[in-house]
PDB file of N, CA and C in Angstrom:
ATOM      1  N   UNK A   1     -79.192  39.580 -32.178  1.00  0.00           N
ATOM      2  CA  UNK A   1     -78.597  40.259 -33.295  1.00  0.00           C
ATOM      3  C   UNK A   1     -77.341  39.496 -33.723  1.00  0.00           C
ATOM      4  N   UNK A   2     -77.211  39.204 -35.012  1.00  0.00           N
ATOM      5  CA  UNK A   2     -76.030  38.648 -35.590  1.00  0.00           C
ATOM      6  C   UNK A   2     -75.165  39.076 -35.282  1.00  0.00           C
ATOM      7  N   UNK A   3     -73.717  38.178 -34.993  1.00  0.00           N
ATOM      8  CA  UNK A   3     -72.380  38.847 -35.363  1.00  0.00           C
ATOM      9  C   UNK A   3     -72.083  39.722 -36.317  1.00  0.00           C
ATOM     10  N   UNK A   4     -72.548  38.484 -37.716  1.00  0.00           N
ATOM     11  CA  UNK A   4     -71.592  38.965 -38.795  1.00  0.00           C
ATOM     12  C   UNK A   4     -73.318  39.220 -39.807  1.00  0.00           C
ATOM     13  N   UNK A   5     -73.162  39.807 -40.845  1.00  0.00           N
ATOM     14  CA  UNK A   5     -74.446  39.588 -41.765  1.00  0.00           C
ATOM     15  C   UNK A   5     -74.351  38.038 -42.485  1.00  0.00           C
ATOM     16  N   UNK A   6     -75.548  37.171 -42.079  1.00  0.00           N
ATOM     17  CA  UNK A   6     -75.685  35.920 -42.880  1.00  0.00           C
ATOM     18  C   UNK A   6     -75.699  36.134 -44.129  1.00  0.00           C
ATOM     19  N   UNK A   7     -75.824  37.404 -44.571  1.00  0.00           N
ATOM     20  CA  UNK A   7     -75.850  37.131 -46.736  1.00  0.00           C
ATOM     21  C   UNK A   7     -74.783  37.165 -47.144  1.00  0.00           C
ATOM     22  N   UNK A   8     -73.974  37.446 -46.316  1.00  0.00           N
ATOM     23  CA  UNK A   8     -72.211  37.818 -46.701  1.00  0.00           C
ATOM     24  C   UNK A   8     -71.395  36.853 -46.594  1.00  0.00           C
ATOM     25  N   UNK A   9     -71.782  35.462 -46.181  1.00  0.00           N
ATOM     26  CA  UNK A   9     -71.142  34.488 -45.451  1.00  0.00           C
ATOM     27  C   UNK A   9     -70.516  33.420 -46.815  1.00  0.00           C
ATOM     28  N   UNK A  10     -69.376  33.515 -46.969  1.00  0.00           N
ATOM     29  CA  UNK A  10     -69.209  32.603 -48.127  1.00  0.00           C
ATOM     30  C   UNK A  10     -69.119  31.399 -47.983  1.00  0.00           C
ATOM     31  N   UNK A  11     -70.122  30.409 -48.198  1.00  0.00           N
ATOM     32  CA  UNK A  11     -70.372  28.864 -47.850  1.00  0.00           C
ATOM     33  C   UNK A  11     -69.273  28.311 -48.323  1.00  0.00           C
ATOM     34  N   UNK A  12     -68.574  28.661 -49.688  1.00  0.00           N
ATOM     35  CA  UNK A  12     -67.356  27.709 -50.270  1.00  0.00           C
ATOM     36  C   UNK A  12     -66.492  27.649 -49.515  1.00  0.00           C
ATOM     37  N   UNK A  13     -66.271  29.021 -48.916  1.00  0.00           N
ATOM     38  CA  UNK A  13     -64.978  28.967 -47.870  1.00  0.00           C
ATOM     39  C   UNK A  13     -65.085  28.467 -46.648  1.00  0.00           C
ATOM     40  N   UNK A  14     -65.921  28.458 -46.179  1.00  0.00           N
ATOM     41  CA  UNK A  14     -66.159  27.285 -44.832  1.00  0.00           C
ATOM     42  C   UNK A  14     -66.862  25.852 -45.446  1.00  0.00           C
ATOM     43  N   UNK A  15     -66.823  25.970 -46.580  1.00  0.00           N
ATOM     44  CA  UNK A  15     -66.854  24.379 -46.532  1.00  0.00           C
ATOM     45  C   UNK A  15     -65.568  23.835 -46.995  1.00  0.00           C
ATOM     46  N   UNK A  16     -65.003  24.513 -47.614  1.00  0.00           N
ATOM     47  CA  UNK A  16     -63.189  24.677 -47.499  1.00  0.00           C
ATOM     48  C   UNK A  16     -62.312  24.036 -46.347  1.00  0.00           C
ATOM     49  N   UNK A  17     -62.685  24.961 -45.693  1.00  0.00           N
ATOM     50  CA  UNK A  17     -62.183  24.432 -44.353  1.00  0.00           C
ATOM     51  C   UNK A  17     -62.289  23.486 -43.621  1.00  0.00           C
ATOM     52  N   UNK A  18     -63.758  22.886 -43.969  1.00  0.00           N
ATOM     53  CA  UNK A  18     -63.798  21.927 -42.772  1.00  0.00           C
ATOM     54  C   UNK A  18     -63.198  20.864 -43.694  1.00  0.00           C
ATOM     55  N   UNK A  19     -63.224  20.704 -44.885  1.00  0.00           N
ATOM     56  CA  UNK A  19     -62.299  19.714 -46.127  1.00  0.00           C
ATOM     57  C   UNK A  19     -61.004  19.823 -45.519  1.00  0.00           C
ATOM     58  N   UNK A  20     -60.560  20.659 -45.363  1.00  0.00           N
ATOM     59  CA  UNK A  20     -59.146  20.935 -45.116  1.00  0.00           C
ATOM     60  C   UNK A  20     -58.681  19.745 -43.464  1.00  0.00           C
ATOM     61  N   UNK A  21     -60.031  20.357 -42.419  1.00  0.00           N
ATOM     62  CA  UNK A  21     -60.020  19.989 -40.898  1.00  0.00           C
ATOM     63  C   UNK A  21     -60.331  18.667 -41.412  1.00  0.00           C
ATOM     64  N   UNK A  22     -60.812  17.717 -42.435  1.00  0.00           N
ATOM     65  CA  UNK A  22     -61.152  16.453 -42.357  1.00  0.00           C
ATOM     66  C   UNK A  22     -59.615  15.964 -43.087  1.00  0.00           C
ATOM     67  N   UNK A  23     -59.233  16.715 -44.211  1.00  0.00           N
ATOM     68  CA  UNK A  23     -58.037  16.202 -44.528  1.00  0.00           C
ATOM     69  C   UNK A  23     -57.116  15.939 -43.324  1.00  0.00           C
ATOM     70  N   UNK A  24     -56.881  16.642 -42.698  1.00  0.00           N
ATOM     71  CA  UNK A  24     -55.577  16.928 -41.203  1.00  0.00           C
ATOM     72  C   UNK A  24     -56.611  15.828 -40.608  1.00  0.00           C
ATOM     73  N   UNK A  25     -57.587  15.332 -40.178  1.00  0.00           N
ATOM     74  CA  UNK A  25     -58.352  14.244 -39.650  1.00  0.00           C
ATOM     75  C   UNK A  25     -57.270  12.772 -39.613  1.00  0.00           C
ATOM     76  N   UNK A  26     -57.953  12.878 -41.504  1.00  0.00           N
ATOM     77  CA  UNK A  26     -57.421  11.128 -41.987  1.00  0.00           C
ATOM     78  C   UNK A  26     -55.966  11.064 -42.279  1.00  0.00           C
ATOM     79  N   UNK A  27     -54.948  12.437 -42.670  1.00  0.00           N
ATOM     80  CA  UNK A  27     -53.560  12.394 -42.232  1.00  0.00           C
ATOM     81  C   UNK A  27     -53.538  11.658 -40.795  1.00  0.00           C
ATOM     82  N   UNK A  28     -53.631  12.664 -39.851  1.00  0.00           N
ATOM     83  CA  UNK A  28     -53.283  11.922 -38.509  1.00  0.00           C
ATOM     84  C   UNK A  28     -53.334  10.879 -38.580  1.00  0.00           C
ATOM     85  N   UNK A  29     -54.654   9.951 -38.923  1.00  0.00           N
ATOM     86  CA  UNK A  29     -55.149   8.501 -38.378  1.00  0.00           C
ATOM     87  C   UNK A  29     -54.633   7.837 -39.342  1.00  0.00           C
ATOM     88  N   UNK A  30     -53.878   7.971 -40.402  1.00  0.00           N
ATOM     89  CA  UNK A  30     -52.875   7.400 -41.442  1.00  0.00           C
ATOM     90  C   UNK A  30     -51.869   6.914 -41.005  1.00  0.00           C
ATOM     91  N   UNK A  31     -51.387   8.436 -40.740  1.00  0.00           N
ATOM     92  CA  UNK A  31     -49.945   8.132 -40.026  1.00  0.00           C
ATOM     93  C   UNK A  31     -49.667   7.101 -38.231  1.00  0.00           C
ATOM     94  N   UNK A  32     -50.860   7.399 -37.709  1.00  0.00           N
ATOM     95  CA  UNK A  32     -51.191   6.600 -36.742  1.00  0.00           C
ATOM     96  C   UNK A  32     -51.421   5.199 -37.271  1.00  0.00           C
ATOM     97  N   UNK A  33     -51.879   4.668 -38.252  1.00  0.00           N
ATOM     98  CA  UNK A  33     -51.758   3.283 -39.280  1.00  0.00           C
ATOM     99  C   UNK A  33     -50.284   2.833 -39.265  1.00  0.00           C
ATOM    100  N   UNK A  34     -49.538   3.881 -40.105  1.00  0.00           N
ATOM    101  CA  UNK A  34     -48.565   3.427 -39.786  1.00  0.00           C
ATOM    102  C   UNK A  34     -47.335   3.431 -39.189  1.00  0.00           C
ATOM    103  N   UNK A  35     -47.925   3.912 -37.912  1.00  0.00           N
ATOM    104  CA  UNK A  35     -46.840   3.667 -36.459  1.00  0.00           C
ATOM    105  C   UNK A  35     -47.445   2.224 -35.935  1.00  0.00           C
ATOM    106  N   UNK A  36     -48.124   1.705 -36.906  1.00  0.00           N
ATOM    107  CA  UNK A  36     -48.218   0.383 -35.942  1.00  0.00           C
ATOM    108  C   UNK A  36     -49.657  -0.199 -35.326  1.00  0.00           C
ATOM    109  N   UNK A  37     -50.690   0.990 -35.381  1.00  0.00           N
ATOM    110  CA  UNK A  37     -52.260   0.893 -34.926  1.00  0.00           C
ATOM    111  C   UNK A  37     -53.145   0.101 -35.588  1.00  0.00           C
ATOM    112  N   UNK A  38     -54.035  -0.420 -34.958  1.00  0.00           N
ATOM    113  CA  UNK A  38     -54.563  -1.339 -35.831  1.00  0.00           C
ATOM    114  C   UNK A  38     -55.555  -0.221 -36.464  1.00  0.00           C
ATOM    115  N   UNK A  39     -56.535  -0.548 -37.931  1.00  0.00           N
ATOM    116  CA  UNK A  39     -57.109  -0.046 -38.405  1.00  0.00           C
ATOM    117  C   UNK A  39     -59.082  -0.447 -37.698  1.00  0.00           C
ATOM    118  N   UNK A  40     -59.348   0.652 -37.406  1.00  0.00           N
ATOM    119  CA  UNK A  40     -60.627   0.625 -36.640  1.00  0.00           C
ATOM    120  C   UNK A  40     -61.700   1.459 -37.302  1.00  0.00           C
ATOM    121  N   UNK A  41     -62.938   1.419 -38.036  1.00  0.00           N
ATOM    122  CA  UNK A  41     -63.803   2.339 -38.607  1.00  0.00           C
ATOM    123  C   UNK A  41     -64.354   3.132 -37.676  1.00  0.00           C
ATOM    124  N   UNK A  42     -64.771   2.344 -36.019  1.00  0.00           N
ATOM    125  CA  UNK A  42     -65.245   3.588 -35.321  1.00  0.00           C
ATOM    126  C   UNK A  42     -64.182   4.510 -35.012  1.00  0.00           C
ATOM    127  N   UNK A  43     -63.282   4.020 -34.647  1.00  0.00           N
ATOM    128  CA  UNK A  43     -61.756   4.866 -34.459  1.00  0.00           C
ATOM    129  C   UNK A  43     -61.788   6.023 -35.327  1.00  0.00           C
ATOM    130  N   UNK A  44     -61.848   5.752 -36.734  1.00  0.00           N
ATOM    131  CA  UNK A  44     -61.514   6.891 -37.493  1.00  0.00           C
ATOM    132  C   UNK A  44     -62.899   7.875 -37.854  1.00  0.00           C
ATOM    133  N   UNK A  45     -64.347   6.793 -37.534  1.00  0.00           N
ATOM    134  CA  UNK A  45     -64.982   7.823 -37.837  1.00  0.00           C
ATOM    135  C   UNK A  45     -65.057   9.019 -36.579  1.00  0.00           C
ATOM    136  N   UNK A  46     -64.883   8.580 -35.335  1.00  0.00           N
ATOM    137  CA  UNK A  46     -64.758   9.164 -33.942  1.00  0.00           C
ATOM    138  C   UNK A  46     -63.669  10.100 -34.193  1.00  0.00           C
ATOM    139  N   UNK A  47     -62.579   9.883 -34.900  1.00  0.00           N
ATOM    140  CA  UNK A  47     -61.901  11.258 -35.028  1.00  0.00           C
ATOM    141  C   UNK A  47     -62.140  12.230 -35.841  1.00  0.00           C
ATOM    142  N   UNK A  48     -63.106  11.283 -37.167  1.00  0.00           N
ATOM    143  CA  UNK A  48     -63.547  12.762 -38.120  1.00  0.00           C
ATOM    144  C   UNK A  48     -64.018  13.595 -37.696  1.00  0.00           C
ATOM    145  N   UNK A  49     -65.403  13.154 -36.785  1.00  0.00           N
ATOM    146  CA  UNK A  49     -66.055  14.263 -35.976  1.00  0.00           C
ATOM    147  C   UNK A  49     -65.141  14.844 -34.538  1.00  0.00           C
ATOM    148  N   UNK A  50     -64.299  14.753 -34.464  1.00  0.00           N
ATOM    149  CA  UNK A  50     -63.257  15.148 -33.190  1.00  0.00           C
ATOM    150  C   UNK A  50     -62.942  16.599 -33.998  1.00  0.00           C
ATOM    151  N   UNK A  51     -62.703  16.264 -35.366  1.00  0.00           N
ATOM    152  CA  UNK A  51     -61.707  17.328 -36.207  1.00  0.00           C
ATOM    153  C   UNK A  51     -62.362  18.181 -36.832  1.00  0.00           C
ATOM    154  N   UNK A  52     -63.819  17.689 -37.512  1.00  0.00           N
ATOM    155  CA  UNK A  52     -64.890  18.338 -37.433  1.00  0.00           C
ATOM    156  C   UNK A  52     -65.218  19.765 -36.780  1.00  0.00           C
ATOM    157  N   UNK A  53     -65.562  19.135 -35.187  1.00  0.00           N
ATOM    158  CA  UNK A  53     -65.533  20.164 -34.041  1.00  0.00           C
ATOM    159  C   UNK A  53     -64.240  21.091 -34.177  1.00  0.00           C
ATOM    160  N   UNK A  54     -62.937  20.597 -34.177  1.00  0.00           N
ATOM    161  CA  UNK A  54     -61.638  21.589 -34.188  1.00  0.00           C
ATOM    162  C   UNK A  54     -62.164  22.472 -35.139  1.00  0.00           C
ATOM    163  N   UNK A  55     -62.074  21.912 -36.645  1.00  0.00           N
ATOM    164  CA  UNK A  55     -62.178  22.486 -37.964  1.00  0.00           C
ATOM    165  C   UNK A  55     -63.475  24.092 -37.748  1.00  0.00           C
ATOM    166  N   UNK A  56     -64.228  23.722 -36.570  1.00  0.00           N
ATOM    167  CA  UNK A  56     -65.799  24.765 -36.282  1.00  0.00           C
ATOM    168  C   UNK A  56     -65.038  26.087 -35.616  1.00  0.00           C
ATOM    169  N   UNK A  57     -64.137  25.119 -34.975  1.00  0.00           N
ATOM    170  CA  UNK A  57     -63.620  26.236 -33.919  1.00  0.00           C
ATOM    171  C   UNK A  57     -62.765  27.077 -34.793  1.00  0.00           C
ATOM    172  N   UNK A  58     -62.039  26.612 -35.430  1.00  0.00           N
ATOM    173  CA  UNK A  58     -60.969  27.471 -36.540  1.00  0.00           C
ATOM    174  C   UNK A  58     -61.892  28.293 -37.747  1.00  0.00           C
ATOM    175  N   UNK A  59     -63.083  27.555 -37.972  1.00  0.00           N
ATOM    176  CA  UNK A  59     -64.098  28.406 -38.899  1.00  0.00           C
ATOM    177  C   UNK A  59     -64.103  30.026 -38.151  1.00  0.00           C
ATOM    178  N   UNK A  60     -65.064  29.385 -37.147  1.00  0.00           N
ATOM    179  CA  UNK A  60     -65.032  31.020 -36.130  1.00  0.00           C
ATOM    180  C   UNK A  60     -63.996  32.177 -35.686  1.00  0.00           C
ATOM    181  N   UNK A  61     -62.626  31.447 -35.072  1.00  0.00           N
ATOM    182  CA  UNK A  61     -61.409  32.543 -35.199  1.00  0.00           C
ATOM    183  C   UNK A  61     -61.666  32.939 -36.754  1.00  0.00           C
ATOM    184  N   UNK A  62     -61.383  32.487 -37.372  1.00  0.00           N
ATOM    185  CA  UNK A  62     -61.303  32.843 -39.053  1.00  0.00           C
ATOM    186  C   UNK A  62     -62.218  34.059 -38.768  1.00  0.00           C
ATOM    187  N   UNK A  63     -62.944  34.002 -38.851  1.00  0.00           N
ATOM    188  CA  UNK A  63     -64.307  34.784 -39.447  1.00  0.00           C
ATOM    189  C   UNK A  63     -64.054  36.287 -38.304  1.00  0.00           C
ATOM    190  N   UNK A  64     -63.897  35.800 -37.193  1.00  0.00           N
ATOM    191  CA  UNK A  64     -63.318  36.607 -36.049  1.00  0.00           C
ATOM    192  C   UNK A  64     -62.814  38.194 -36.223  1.00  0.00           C
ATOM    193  N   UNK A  65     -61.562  36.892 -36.490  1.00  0.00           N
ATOM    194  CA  UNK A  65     -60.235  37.584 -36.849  1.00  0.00           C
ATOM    195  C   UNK A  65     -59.511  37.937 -38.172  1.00  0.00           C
ATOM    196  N   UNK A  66     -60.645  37.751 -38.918  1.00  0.00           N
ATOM    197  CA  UNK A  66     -60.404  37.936 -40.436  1.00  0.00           C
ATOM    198  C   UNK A  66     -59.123  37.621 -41.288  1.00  0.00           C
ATOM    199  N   UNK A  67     -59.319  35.979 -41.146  1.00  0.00           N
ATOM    200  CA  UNK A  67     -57.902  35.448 -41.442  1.00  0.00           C
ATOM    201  C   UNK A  67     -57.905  35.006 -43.038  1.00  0.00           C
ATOM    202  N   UNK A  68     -57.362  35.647 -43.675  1.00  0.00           N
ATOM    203  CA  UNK A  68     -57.039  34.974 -44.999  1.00  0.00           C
ATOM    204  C   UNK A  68     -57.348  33.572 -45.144  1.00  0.00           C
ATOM    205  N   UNK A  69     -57.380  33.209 -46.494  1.00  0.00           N
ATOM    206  CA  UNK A  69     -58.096  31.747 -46.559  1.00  0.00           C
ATOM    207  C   UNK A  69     -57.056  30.449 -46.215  1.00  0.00           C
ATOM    208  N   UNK A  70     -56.298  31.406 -46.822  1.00  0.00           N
ATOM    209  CA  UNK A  70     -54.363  30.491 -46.529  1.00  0.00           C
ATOM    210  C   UNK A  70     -53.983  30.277 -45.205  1.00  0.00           C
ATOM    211  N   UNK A  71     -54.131  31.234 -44.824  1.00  0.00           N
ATOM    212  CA  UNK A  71     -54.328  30.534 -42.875  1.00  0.00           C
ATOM    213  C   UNK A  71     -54.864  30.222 -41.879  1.00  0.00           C
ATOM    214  N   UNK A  72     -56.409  30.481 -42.472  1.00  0.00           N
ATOM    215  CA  UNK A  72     -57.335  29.759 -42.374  1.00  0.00           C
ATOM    216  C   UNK A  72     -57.653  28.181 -42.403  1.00  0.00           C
ATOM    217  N   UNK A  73     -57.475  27.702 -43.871  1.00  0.00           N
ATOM    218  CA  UNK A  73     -56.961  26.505 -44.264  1.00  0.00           C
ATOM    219  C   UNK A  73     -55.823  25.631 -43.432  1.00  0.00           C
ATOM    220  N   UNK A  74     -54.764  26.527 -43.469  1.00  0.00           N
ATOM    221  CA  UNK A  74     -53.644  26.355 -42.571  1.00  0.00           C
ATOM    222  C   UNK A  74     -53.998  25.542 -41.312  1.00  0.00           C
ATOM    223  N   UNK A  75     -54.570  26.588 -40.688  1.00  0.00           N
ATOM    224  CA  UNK A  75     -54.950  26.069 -39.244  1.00  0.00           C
ATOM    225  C   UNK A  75     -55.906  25.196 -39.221  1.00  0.00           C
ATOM    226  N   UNK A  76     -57.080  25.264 -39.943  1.00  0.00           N
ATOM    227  CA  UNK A  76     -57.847  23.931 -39.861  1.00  0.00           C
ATOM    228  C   UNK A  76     -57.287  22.616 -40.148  1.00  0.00           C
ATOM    229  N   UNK A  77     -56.241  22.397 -41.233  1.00  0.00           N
ATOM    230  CA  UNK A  77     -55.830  21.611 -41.383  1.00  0.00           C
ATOM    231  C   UNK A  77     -54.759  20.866 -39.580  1.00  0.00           C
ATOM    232  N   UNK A  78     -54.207  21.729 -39.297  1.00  0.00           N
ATOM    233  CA  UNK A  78     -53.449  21.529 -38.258  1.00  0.00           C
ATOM    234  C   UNK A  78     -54.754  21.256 -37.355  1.00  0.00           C
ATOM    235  N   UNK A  79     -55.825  21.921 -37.089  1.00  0.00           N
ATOM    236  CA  UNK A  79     -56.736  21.182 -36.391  1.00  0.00           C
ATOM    237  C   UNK A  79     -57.460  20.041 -36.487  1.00  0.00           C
ATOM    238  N   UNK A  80     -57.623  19.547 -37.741  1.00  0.00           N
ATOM    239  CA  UNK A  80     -58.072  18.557 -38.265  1.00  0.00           C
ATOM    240  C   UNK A  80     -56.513  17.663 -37.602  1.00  0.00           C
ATOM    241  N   UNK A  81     -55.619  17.854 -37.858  1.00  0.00           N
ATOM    242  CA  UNK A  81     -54.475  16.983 -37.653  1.00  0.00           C
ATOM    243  C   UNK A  81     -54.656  16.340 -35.636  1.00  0.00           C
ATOM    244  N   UNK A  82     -54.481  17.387 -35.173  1.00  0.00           N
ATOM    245  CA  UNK A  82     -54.611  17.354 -33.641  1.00  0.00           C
ATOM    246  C   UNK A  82     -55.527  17.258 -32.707  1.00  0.00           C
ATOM    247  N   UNK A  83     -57.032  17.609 -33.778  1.00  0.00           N
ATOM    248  CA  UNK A  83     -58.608  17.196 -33.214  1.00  0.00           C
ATOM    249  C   UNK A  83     -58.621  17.202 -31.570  1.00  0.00           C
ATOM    250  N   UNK A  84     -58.664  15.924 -30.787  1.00  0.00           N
ATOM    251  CA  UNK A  84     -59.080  16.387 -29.458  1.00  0.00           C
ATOM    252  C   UNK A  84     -57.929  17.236 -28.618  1.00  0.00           C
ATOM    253  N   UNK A  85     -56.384  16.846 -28.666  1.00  0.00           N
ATOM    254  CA  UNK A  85     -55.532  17.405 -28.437  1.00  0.00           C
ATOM    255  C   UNK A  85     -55.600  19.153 -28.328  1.00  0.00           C
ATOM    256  N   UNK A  86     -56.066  19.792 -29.424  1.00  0.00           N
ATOM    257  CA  UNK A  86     -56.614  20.737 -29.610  1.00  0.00           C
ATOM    258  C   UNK A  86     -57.540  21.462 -28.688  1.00  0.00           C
ATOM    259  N   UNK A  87     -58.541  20.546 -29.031  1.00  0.00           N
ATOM    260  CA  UNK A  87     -59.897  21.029 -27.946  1.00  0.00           C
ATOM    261  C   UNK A  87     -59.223  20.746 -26.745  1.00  0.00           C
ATOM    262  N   UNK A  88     -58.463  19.855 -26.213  1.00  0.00           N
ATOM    263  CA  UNK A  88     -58.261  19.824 -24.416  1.00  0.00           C
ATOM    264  C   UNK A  88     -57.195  20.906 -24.169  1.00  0.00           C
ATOM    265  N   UNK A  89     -56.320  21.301 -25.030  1.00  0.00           N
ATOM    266  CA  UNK A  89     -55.754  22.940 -25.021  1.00  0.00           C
ATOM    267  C   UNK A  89     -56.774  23.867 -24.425  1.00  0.00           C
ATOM    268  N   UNK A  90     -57.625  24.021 -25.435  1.00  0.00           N
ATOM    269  CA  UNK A  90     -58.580  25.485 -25.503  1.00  0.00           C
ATOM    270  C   UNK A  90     -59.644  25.166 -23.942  1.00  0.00           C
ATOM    271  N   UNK A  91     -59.954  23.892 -24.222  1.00  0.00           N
ATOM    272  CA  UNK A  91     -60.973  24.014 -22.809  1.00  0.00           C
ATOM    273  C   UNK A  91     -59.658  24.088 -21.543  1.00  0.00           C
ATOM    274  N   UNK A  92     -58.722  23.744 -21.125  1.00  0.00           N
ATOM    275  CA  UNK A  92     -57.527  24.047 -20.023  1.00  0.00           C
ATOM    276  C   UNK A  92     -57.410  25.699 -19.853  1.00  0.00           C
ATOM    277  N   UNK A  93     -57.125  26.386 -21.417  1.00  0.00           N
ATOM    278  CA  UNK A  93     -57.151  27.439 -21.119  1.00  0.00           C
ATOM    279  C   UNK A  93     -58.471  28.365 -20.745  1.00  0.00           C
ATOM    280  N   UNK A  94     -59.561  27.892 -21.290  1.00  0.00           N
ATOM    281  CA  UNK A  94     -60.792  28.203 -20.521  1.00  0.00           C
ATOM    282  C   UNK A  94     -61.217  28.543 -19.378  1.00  0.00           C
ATOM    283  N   UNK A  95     -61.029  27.102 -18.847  1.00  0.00           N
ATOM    284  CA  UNK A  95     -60.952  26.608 -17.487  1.00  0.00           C
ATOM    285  C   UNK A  95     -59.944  27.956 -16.472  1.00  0.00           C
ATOM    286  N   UNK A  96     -58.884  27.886 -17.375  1.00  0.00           N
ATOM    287  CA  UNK A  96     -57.801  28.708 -16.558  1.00  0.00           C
ATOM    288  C   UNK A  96     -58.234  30.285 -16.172  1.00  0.00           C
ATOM    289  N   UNK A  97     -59.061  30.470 -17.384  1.00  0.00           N
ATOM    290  CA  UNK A  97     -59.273  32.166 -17.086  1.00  0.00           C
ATOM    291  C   UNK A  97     -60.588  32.239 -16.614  1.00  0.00           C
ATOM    292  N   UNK A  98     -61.856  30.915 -16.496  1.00  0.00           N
ATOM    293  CA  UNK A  98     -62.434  31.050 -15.677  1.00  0.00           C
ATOM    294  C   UNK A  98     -62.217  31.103 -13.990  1.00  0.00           C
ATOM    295  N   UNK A  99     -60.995  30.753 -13.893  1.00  0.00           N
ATOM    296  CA  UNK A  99     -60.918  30.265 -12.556  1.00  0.00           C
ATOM    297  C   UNK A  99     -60.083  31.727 -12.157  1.00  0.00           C
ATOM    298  N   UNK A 100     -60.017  32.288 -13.054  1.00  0.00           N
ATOM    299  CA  UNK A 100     -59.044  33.957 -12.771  1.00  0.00           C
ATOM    300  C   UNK A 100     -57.477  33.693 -12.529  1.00  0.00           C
ATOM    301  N   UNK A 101     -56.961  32.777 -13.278  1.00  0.00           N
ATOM    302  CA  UNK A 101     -55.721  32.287 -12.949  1.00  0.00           C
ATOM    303  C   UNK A 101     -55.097  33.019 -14.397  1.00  0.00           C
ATOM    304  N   UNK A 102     -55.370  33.158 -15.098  1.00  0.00           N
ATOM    305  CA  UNK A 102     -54.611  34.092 -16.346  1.00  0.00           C
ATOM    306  C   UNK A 102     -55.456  33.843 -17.552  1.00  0.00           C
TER     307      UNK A 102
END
């Protein structure tokens, strides 16, 4: 049984988002350009899909937690920005409350 009803699901707005999670992507790896990095295509395509994945995870709280589109956006973008950084947060804290530690 579904979470949510699939006819209700507004495609613009999660495809919104993950625009947003790819924008915060190629920021990061910009600004990583110019601190000095060399410019690499697998590099950056390896982080689109890093931010991608973030951008999925922030789709779902969204939808969750019924977050306005503005902070929605918000946060994908910041996930798109921080991509694996992100994910090794959420899986630590995972980890943590699997292990019954908090």
């Amino acid at each position: 049984m579904p979470i949510k009803d699939p006819d209700n699901i507004k495609w613009a707005v999660i495809f919104n988002l993950f625009i947003f999670a790819i924008l915060g992507s190629l920021a990061s790896y910009c600004y990583r350009i110019l601190n000095g990095d060399k410019f690499r295509i697998g590099t950056l395509v390896a982080q689109i899909f890093i931010s991608t994945f973030a951008g999925a995870l922030v789709v779902l709280a969204a939808s969750y937690f019924n977050w306005e589109f503005e902070l929605a956006g918000g946060v994908a973008g910041l996930a798109g920005w921080s991509g694996a950084t992100l994910i090794k947060a959420l899986e630590e804290r995972l980890i943590r409350k699997a292990k019954g530690d908090g």
